[in-house]
Protein backbone atom coordinates (compact mmCIF):
# COMPACT_ATOMS: atom_id res chain seq x y z
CA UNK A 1 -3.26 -1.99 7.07
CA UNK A 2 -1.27 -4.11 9.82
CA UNK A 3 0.97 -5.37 7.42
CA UNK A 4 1.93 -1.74 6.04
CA UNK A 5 2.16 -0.23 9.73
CA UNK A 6 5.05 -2.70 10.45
CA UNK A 7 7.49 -0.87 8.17
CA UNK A 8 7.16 1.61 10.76
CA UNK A 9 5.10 4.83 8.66
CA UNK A 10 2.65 6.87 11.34
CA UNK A 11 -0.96 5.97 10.85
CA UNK A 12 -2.63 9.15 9.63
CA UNK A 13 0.06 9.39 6.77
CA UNK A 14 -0.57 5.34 5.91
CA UNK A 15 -4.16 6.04 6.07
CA UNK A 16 -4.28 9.20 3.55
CA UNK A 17 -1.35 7.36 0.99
CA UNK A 18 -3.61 4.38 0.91
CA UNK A 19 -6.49 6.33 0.30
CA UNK A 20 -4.48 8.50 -2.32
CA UNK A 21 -4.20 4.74 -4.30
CA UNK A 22 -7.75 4.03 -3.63
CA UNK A 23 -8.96 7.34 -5.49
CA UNK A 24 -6.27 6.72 -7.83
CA UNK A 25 -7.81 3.71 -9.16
CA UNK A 26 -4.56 1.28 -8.28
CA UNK A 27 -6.03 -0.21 -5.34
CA UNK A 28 -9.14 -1.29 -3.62
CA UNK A 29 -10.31 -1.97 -0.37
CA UNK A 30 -12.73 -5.16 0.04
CA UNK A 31 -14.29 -6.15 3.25
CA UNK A 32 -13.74 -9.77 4.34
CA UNK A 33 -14.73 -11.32 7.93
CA UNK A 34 -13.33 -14.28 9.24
CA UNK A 35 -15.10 -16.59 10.85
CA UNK A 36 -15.86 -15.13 14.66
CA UNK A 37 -14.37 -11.86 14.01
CA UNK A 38 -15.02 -8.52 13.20
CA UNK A 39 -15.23 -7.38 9.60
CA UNK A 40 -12.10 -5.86 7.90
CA UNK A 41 -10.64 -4.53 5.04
CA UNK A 42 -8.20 -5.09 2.91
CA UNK A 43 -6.31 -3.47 0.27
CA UNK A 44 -6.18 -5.37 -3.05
CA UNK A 45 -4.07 -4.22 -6.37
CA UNK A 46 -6.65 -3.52 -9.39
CA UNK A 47 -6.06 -4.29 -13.17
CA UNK A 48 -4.23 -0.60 -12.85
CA UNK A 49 -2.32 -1.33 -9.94
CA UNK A 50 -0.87 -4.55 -11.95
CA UNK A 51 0.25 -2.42 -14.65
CA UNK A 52 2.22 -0.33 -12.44
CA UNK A 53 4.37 -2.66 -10.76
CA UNK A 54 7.38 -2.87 -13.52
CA UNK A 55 7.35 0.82 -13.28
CA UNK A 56 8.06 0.87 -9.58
CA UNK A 57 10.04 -2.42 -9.85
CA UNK A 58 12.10 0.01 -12.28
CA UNK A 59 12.38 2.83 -9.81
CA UNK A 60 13.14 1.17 -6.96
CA UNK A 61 16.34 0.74 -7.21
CA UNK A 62 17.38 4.63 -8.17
CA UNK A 63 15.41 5.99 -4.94
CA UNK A 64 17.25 2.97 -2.78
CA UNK A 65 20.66 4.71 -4.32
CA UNK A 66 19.29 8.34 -3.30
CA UNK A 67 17.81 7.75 0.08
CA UNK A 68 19.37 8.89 3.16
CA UNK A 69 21.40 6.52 5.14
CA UNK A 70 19.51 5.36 8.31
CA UNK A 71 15.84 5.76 6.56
């Protein structure tokens, strides 16, 4: 979740769109612990996840063209 809070989205709204993709079936969350620390989680891209990446790859660019300026 560290990586996605960088790009600057609140917490609570990260935590319920990531969920959203959990119980959507295009992500999953494994637990992994490195040595020494505390046990995490991470967000991996299932079999359906893979299959949606053209599609967004394909959008991208339209909502880029139709966003605000300054967001």
């Amino acid at each position: 979740m560290a990586e996605f809070q960088r790009i600057g989205i609140p917490n609570a709204t990260l935590g319920q769109r990531l969920n959203d993709l959990v119980c959507a079936g295009l992500l999953e969350r494994v637990t992994y612990q490195e040595e020494g620390e505390r046990s995490r989680e991470e967000y991996v891209l299932t079999d359906a996840g893979r299959d949606v990446l053209p599609i967004l790859a394909a959008l991208s660019p339209s909502g880029d063209r139709r966003r605000e300026p300054g967001q």
